[in-house]
Protein backbone atom coordinates (compact mmCIF):
# COMPACT_ATOMS: atom_id res chain seq x y z
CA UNK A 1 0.00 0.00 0.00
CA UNK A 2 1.10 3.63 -1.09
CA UNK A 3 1.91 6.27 1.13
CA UNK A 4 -1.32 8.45 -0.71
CA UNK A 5 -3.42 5.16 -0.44
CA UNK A 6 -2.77 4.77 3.69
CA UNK A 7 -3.25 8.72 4.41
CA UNK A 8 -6.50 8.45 1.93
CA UNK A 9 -7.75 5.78 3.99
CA UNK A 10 -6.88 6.83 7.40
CA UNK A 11 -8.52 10.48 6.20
CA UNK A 12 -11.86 8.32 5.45
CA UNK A 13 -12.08 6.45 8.99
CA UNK A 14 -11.37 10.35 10.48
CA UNK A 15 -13.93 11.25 8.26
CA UNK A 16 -16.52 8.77 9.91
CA UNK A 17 -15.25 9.78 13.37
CA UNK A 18 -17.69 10.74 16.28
CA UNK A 19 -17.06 13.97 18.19
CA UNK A 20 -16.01 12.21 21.46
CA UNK A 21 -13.55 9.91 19.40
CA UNK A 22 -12.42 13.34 17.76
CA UNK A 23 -11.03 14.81 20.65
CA UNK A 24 -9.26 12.09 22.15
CA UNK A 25 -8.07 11.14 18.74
CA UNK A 26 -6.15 15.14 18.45
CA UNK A 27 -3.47 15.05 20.96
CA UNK A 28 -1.89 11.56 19.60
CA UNK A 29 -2.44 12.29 16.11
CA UNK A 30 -0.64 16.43 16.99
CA UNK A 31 2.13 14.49 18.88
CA UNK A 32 2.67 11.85 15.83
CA UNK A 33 2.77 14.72 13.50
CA UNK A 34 5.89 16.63 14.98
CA UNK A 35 9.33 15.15 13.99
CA UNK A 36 11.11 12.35 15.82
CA UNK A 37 13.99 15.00 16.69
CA UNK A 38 15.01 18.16 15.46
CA UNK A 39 19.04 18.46 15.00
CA UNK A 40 20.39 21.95 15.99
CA UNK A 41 23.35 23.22 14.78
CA UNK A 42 26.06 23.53 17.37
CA UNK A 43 27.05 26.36 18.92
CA UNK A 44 30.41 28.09 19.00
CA UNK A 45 31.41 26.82 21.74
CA UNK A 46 30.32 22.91 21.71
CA UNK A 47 32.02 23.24 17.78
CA UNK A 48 35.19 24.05 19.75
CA UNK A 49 35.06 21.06 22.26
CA UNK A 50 34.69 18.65 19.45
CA UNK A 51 37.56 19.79 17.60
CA UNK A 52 39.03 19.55 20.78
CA UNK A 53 38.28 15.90 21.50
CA UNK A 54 38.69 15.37 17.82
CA UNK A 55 42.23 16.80 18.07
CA UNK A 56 42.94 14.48 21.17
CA UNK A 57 41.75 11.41 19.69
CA UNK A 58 44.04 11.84 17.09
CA UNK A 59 46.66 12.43 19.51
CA UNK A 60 46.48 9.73 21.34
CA UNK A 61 43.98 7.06 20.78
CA UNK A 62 44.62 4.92 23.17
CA UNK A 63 43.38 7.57 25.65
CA UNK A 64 39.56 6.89 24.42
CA UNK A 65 37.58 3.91 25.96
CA UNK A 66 35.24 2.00 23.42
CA UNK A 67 31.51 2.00 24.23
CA UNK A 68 31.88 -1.72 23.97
């Protein structure tokens, strides 16, 4: 099934919706419609400390512990 065919159908059972249903229906269907996650671009200053650790790592590997 299509993208256009699911939000078609899903529009047709909204469609045939009571009132009540309606409103308890909104705040999941508003929550499910904002993005997983938003990615910011870093600041200055956290650019700064990654170069940083960056730097280090190349340094001296060895100093870095594996999230094994």
């Amino acid at each position: 099934m299509t993208t256009a065919v699911l939000r078609k159908e899903l529009q047709g059972y909204i469609a045939k919706m009571p009132e009540r249903r309606l409103r308890v229906l909104q705040p999941l269907l508003s929550e499910m419609a904002e993005p997983l996650y938003i990615v910011e671009k870093a600041s200055l200053s956290e650019a700064k400390r990654a170069e940083k650790r960056i730097k280090e790592f190349h340094d001296d590997p060895s100093c870095f512990v594996a999230l094994k």
